[in-house]
N, C-alpha and C. Protein backbone atom coordinates (compact mmCIF):
# COMPACT_ATOMS: atom_id res chain seq x y z
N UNK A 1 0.83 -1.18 0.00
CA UNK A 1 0.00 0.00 0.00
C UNK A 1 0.88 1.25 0.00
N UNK A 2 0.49 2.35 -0.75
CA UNK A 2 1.28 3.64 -0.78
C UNK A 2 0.63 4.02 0.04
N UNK A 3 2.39 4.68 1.15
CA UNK A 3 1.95 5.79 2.22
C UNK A 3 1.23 6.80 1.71
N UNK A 4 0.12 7.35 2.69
CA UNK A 4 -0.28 8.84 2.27
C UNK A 4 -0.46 9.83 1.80
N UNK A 5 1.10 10.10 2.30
CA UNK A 5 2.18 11.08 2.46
C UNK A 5 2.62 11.15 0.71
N UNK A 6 2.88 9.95 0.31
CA UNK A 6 3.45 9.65 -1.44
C UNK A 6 2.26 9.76 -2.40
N UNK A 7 0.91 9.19 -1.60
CA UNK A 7 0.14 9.31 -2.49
C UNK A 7 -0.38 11.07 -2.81
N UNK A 8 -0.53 11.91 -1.51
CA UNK A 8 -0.77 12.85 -1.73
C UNK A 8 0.18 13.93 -2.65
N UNK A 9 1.20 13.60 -2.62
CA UNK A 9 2.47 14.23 -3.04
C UNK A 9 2.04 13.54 -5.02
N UNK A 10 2.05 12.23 -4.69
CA UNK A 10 1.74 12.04 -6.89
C UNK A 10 0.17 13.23 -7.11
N UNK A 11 -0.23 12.94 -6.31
CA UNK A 11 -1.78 13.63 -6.73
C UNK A 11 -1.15 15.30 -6.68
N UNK A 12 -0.90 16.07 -6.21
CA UNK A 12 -0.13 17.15 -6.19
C UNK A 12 0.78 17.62 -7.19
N UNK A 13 1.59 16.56 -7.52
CA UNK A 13 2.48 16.95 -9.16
C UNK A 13 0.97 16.76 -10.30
N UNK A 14 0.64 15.39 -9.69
CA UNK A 14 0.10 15.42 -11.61
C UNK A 14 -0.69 16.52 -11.54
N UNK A 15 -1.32 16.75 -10.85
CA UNK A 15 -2.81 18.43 -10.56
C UNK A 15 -2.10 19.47 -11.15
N UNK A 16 -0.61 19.68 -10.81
CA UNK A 16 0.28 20.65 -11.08
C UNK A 16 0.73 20.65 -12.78
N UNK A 17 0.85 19.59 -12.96
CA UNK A 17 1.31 18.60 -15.04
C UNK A 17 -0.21 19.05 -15.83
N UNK A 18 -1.13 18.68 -15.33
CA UNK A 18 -2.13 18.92 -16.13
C UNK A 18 -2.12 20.06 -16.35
N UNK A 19 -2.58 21.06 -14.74
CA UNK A 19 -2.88 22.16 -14.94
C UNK A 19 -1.82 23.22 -15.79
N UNK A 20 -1.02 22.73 -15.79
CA UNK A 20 0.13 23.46 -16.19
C UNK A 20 0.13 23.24 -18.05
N UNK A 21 -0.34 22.19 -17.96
CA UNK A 21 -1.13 22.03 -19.61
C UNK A 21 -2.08 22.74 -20.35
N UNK A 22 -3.15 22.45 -19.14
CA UNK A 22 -4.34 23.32 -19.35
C UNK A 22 -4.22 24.70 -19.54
N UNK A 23 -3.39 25.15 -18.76
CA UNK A 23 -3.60 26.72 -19.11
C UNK A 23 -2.76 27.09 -20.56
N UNK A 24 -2.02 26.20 -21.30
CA UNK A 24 -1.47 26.55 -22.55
C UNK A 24 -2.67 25.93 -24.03
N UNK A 25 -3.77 25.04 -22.99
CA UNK A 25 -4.96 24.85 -23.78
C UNK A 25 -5.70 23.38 -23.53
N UNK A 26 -6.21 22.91 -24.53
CA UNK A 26 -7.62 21.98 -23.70
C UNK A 26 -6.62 20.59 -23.61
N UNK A 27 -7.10 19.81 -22.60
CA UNK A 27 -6.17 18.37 -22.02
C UNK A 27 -7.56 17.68 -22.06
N UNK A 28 -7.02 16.08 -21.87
CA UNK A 28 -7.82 14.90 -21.27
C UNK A 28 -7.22 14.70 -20.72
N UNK A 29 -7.38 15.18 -19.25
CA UNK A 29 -6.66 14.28 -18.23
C UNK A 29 -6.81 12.89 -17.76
N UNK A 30 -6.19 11.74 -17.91
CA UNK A 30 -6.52 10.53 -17.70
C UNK A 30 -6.37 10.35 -15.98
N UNK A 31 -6.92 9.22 -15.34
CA UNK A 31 -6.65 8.90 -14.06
C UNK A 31 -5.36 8.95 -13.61
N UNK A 32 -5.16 9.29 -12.18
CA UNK A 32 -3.85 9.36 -11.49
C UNK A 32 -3.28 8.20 -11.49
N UNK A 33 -2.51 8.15 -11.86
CA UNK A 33 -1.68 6.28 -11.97
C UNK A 33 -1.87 5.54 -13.21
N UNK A 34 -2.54 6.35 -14.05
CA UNK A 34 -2.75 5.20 -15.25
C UNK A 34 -1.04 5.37 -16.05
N UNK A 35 -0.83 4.12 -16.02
CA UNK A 35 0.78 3.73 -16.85
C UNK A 35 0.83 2.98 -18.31
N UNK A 36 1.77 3.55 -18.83
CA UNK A 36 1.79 2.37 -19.99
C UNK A 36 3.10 2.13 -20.12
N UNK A 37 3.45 0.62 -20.72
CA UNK A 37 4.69 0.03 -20.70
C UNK A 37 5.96 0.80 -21.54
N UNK A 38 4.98 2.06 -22.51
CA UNK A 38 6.55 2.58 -23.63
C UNK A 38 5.19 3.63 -24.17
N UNK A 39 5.96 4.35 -24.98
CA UNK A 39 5.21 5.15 -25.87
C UNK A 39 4.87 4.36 -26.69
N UNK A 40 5.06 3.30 -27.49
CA UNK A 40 4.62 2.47 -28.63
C UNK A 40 2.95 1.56 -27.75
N UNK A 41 2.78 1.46 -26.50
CA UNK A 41 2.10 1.48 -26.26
C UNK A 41 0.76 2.05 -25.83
N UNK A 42 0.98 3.66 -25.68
CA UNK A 42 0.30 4.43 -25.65
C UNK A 42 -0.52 4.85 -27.05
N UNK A 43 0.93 5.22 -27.72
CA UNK A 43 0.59 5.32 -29.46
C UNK A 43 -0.55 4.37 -30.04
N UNK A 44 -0.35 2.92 -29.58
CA UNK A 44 -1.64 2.21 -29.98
C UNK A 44 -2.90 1.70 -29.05
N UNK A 45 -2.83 2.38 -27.83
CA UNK A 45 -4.15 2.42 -27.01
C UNK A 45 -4.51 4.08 -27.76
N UNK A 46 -4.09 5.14 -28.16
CA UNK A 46 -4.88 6.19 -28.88
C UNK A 46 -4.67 6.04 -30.19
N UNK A 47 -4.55 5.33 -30.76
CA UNK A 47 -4.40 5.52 -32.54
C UNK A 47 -5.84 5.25 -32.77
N UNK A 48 -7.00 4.56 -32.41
CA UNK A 48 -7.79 3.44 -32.90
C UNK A 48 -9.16 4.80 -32.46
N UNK A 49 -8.67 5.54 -32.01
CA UNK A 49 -9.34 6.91 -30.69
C UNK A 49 -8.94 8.24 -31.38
N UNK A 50 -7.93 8.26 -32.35
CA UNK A 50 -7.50 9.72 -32.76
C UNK A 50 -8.62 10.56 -32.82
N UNK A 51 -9.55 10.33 -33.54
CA UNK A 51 -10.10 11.34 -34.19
C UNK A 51 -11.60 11.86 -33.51
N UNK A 52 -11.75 10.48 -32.00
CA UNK A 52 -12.84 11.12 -31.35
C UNK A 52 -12.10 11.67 -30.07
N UNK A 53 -11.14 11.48 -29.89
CA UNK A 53 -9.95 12.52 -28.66
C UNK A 53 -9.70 13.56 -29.53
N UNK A 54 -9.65 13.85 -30.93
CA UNK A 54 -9.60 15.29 -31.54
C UNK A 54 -10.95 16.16 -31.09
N UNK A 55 -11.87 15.73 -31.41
CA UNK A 55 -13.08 16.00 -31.12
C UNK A 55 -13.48 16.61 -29.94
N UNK A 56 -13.30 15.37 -28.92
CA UNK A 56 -13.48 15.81 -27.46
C UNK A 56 -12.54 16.84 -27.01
N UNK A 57 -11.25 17.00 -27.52
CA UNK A 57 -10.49 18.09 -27.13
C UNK A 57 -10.99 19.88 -27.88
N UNK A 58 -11.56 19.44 -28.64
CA UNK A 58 -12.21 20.47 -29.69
C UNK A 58 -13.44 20.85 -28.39
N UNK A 59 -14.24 20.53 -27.99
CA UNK A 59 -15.27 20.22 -27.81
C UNK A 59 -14.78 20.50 -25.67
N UNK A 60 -13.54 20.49 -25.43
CA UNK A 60 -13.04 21.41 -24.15
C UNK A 60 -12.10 22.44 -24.66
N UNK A 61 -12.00 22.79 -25.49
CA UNK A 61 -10.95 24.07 -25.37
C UNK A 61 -12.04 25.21 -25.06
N UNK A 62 -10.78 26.03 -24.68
CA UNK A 62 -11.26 26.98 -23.94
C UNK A 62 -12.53 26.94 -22.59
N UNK A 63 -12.64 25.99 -22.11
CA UNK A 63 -13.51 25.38 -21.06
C UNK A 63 -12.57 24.94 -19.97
N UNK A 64 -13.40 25.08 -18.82
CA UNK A 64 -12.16 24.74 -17.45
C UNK A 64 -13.89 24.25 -16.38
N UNK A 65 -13.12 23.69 -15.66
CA UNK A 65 -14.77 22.89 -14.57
C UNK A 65 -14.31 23.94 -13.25
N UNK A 66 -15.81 24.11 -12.81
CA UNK A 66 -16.05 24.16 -11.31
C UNK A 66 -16.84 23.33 -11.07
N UNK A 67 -16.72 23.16 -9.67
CA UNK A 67 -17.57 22.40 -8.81
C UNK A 67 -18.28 23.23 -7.86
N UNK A 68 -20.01 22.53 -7.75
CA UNK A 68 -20.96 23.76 -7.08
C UNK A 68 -21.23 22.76 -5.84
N UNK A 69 -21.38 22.79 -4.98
CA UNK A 69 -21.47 21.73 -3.75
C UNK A 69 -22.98 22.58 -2.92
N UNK A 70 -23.79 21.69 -2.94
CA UNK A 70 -25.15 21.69 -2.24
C UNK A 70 -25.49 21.24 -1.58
N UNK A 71 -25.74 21.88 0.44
CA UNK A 71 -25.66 20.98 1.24
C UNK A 71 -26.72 21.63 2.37
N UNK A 72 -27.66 20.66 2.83
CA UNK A 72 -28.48 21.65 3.94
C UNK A 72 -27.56 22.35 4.62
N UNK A 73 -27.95 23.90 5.06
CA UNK A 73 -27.70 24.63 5.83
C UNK A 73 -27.57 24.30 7.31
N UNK A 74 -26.55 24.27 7.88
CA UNK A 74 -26.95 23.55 9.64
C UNK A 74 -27.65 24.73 10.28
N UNK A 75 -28.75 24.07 10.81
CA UNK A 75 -29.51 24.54 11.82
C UNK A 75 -29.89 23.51 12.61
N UNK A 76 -30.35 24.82 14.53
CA UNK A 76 -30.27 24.21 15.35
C UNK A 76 -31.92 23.18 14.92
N UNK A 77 -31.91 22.21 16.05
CA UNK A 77 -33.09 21.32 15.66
C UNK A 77 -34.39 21.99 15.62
N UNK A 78 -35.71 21.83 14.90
CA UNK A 78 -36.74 22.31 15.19
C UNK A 78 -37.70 21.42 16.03
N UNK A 79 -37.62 21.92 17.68
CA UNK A 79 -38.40 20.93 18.57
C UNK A 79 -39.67 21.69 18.88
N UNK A 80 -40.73 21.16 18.95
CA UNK A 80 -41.54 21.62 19.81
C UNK A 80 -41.54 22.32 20.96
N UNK A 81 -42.46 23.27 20.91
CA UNK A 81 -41.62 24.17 22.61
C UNK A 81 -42.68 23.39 24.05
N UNK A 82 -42.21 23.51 25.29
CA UNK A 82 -42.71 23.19 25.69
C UNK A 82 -44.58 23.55 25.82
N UNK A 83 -45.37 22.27 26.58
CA UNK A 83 -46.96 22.35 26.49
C UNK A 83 -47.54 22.46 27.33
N UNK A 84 -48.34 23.33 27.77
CA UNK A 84 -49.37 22.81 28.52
C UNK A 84 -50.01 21.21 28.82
N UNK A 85 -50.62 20.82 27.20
CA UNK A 85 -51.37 19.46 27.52
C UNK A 85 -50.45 18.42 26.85
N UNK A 86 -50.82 17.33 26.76
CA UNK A 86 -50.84 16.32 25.86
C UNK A 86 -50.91 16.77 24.49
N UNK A 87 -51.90 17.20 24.60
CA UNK A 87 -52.74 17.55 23.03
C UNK A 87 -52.01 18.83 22.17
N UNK A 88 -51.69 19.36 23.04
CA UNK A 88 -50.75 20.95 22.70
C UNK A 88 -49.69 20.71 22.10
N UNK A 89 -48.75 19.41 22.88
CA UNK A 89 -47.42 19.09 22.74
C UNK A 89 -47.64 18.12 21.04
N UNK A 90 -48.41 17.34 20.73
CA UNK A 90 -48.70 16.70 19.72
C UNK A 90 -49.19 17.59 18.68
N UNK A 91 -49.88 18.75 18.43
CA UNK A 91 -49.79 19.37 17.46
C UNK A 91 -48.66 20.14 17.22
N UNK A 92 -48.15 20.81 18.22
CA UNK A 92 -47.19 21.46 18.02
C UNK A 92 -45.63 20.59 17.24
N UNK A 93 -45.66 19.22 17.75
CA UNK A 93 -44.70 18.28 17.10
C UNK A 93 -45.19 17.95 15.58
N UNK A 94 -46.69 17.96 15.08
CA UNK A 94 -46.86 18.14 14.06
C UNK A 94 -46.30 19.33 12.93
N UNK A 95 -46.73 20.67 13.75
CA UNK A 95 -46.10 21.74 12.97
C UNK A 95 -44.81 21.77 12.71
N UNK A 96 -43.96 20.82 13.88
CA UNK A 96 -42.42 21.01 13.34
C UNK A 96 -42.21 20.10 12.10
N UNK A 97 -42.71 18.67 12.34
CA UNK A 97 -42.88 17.77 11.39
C UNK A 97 -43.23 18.45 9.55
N UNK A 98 -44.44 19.16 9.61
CA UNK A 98 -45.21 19.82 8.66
C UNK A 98 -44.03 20.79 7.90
N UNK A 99 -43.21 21.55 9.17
CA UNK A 99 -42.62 22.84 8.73
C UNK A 99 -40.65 21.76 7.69
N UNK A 100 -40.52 20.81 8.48
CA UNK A 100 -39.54 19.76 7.93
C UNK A 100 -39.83 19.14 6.59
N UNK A 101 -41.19 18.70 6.75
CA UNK A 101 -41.39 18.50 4.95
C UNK A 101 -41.76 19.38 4.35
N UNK A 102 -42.31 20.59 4.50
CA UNK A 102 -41.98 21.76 3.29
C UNK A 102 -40.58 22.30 3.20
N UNK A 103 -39.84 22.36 4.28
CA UNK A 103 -38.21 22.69 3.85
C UNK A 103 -37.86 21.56 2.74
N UNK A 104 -37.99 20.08 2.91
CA UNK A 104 -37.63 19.25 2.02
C UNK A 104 -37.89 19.26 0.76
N UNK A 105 -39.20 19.96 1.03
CA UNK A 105 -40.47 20.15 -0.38
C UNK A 105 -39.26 21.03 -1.40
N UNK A 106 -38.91 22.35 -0.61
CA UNK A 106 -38.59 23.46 -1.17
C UNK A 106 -37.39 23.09 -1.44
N UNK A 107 -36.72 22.40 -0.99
CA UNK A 107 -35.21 21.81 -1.44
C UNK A 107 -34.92 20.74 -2.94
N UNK A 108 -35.62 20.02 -2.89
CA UNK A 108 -35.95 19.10 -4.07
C UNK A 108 -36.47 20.40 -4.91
N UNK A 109 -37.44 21.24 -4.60
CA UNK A 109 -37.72 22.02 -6.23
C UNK A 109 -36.74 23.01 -6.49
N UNK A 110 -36.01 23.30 -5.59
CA UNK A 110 -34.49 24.51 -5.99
C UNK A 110 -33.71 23.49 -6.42
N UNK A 111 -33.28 22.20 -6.03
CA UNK A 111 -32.42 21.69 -6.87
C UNK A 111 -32.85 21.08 -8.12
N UNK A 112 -34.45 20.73 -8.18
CA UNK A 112 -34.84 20.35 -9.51
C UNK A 112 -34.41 21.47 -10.21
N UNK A 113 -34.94 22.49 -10.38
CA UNK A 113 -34.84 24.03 -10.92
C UNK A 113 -33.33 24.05 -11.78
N UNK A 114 -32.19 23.76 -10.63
CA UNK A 114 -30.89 24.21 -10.83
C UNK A 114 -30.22 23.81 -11.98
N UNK A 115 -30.79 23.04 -12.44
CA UNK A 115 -29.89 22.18 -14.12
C UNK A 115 -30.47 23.05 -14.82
N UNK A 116 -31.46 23.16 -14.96
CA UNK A 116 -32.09 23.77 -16.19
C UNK A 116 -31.58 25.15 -16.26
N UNK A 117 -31.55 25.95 -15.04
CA UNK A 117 -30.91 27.51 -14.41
C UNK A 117 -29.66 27.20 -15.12
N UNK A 118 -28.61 26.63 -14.76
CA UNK A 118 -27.53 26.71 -15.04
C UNK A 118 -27.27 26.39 -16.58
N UNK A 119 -27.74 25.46 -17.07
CA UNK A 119 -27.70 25.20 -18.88
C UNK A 119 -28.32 26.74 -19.59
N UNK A 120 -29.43 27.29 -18.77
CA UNK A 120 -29.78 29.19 -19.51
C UNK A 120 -28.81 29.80 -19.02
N UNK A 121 -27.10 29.63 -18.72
CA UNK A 121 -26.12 30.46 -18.14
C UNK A 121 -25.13 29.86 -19.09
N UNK A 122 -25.43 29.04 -19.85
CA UNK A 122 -24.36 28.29 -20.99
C UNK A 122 -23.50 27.08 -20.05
N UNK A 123 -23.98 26.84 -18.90
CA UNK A 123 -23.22 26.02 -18.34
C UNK A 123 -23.37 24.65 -18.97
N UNK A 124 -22.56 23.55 -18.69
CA UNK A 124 -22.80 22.44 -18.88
C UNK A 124 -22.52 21.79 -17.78
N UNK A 125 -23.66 20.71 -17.11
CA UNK A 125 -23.14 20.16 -15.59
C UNK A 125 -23.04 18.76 -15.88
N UNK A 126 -22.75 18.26 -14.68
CA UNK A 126 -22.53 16.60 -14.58
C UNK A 126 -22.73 16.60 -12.94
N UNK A 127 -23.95 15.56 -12.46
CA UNK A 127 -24.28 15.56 -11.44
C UNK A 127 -23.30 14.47 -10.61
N UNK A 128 -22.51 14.50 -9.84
CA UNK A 128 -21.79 13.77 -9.07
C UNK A 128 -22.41 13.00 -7.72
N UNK A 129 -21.52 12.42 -7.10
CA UNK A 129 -22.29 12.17 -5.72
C UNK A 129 -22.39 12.69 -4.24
N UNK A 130 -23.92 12.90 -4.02
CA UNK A 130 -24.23 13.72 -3.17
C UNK A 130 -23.07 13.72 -1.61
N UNK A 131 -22.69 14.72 -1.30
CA UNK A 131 -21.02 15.32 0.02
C UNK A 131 -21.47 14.55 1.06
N UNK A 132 -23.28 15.07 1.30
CA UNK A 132 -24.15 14.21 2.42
C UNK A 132 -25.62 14.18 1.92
N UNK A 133 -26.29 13.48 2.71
CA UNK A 133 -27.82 13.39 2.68
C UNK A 133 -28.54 15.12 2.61
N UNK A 134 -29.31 14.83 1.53
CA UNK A 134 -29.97 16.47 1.14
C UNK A 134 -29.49 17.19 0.15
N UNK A 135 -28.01 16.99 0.39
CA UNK A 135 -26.99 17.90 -0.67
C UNK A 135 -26.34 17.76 -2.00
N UNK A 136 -26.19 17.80 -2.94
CA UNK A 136 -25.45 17.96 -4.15
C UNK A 136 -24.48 18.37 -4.75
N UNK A 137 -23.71 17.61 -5.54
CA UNK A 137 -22.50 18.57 -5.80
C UNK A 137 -22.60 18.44 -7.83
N UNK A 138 -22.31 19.40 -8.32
CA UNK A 138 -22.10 19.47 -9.19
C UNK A 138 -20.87 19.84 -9.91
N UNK A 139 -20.45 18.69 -10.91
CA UNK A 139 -19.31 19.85 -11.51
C UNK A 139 -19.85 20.58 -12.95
N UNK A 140 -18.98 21.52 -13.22
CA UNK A 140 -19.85 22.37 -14.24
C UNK A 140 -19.18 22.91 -15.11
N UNK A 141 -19.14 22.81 -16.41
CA UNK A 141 -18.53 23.23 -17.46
C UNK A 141 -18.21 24.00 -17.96
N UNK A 142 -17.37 25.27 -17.72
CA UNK A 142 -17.88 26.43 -18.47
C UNK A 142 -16.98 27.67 -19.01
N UNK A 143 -17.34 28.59 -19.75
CA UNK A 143 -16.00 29.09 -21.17
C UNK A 143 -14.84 29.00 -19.76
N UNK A 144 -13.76 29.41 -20.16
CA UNK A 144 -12.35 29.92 -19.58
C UNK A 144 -12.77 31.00 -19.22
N UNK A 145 -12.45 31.18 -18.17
CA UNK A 145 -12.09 32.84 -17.12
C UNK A 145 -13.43 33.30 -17.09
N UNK A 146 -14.50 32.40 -17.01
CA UNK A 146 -16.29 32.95 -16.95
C UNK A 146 -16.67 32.72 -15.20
N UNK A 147 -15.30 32.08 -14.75
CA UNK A 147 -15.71 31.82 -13.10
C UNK A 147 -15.83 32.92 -12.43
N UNK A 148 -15.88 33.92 -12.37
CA UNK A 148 -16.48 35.19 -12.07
C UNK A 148 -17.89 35.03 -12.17
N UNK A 149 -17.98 35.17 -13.23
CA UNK A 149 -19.65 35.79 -13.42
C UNK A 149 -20.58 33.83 -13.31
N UNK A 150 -19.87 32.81 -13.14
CA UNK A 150 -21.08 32.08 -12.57
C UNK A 150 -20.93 31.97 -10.95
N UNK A 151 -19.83 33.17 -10.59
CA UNK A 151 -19.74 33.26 -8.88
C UNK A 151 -20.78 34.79 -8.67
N UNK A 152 -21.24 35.21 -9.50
CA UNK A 152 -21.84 36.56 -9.37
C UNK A 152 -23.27 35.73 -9.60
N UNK A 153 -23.54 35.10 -11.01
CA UNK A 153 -24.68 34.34 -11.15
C UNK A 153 -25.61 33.60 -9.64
N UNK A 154 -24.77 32.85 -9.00
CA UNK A 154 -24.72 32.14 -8.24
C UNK A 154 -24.94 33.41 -6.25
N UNK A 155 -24.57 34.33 -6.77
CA UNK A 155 -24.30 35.47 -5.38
C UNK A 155 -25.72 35.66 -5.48
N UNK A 156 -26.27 36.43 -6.87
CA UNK A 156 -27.59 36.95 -7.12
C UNK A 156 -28.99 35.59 -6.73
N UNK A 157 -28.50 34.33 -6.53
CA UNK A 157 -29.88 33.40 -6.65
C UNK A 157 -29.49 33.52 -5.06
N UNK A 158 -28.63 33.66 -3.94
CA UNK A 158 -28.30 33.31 -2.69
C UNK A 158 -29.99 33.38 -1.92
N UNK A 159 -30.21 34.21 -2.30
CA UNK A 159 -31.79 34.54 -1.26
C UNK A 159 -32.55 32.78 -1.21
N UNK A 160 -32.78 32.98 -2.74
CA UNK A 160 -33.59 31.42 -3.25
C UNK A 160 -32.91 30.39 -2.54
N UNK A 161 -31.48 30.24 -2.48
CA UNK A 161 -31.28 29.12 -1.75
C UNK A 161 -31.00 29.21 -0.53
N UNK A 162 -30.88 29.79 0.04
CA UNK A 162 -30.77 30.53 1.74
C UNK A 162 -32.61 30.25 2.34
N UNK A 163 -33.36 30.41 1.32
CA UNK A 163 -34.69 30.14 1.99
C UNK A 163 -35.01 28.93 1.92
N UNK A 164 -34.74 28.35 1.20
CA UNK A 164 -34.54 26.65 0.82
C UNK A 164 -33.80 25.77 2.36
N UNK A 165 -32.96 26.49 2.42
CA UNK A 165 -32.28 26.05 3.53
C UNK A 165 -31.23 25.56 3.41
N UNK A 166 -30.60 25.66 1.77
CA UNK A 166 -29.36 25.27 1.23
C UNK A 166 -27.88 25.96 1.23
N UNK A 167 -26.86 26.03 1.26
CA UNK A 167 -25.67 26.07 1.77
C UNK A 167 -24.59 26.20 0.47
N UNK A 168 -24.51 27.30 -0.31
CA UNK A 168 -23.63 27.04 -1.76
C UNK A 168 -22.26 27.26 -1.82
N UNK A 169 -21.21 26.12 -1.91
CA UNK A 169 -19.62 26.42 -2.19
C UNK A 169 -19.23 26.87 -3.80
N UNK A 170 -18.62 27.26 -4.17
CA UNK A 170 -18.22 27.15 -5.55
C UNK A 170 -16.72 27.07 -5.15
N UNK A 171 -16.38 25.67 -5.92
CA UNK A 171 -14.84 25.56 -5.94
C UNK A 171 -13.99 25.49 -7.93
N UNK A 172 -12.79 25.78 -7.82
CA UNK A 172 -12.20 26.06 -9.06
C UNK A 172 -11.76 27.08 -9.32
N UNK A 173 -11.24 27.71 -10.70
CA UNK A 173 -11.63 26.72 -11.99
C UNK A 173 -10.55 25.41 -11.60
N UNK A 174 -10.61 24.44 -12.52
CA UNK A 174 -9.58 23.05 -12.44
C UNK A 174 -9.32 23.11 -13.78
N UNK A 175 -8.70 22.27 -14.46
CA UNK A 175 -8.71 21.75 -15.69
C UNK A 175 -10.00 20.74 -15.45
N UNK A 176 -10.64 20.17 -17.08
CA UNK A 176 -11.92 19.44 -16.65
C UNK A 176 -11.90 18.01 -16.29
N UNK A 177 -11.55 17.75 -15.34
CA UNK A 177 -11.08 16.52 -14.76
C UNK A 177 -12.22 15.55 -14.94
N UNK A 178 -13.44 15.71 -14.59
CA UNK A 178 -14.48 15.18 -14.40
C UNK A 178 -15.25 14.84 -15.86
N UNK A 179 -15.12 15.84 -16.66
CA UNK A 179 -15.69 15.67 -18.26
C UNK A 179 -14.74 14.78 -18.98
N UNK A 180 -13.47 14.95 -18.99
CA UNK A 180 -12.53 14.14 -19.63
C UNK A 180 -12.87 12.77 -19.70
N UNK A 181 -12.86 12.16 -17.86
CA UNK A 181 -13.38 11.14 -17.26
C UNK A 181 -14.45 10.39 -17.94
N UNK A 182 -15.64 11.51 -18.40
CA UNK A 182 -16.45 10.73 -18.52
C UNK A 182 -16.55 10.71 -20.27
N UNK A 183 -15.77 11.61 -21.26
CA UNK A 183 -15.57 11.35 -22.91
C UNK A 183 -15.00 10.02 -22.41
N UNK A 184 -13.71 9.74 -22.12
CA UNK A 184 -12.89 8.75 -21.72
C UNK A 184 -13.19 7.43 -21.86
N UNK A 185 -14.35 7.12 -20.67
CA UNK A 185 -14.74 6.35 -20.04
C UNK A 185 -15.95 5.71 -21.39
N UNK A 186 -16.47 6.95 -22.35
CA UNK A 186 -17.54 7.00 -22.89
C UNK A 186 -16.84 5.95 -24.07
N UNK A 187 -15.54 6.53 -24.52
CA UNK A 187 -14.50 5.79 -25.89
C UNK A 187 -13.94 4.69 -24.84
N UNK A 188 -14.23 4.18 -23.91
CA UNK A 188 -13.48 2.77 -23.81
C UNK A 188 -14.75 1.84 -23.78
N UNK A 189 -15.92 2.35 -23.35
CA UNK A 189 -16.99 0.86 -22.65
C UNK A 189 -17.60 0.97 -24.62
């Protein structure tokens, strides 16, 4: 097993190789560790691929990914306050109940909403797997040096998702690690 310490350190150069690519123009970054025995072997795992890795590289230039991470907001618990009766204490545990599935309500329709929002911003997303329960992360496609204005895009909806009860990171730009992955993945199966 690789220490840690080595693994974090390969993940650190290659982040550094790509990116250092990327910014002179569009890459497929392949997985961390993928090896081949010589260049004559590489040469013929992409010869058979030239012309849809032309494509897909056509098809990221000038494009770089962020990632949008969607996660309930922590708040303290919503308990019932104390009751007078029996009967007091049981509706009132209803209203918290009631007031928990319309937050949920309102959460599922801001994130239904959000693909479609973001594709009318020219984005292109890819839904990843949820950080925790409730939350979403997305990575997201979009021109070179536009991460500004989908961090301004994203400032202006804050109300909508602040009432939702949702929690928004924006991380990046990267090179498109995640799109590559999945052209990649798309030309091998």
């Amino acid at each position: 097993m690789i220490p840690p310490e080595t693994a974090q350190a390969a993940a650190l150069a290659h982040h550094a190789l790509i990116s250092a690519w990327h910014r002179r123009g569009p890459v497929l970054p392949v997985r961390l560790g993928t090896v081949f025995s010589s260049q004559a072997a590489l040469q013929t795992a992409l010869a058979p691929k030239a012309a849809q890795l032309r494509a897909a590289l056509d098809a990221l230039a000038d494009k770089e990914e962020m990632v949008l991470t969607i996660v309930p907001a922590a708040r303290p618990p919503d308990l019932p306050p104390p009751a007078a009766t029996g009967a007091d204490w049981l509706r009132a545990r209803k209203a918290v109940r009631d007031r928990g599935q319309a937050r949920q309500t309102d959460r599922q329709q801001t994130l239904a909403g959000l693909q479609d929002a973001l594709r009318a911003q020219g984005v292109a997303s890819l839904a990843a797997p949820a950080p925790r329960e409730g939350g979403s992360r997305w990575h997201l496609l979009i021109a070179r040096d536009d991460g500004a204005g989908l961090d301004r895009w994203l400032a202006a909806q804050a109300d909508r998702f602040d009432a939702a009860g949702l929690d928004l990171t924006l991380d990046g730009p990267w090179p498109p690690y995640r799109f590559a992955a999945e052209i990649l993945e798309a030309l091998d199966g």
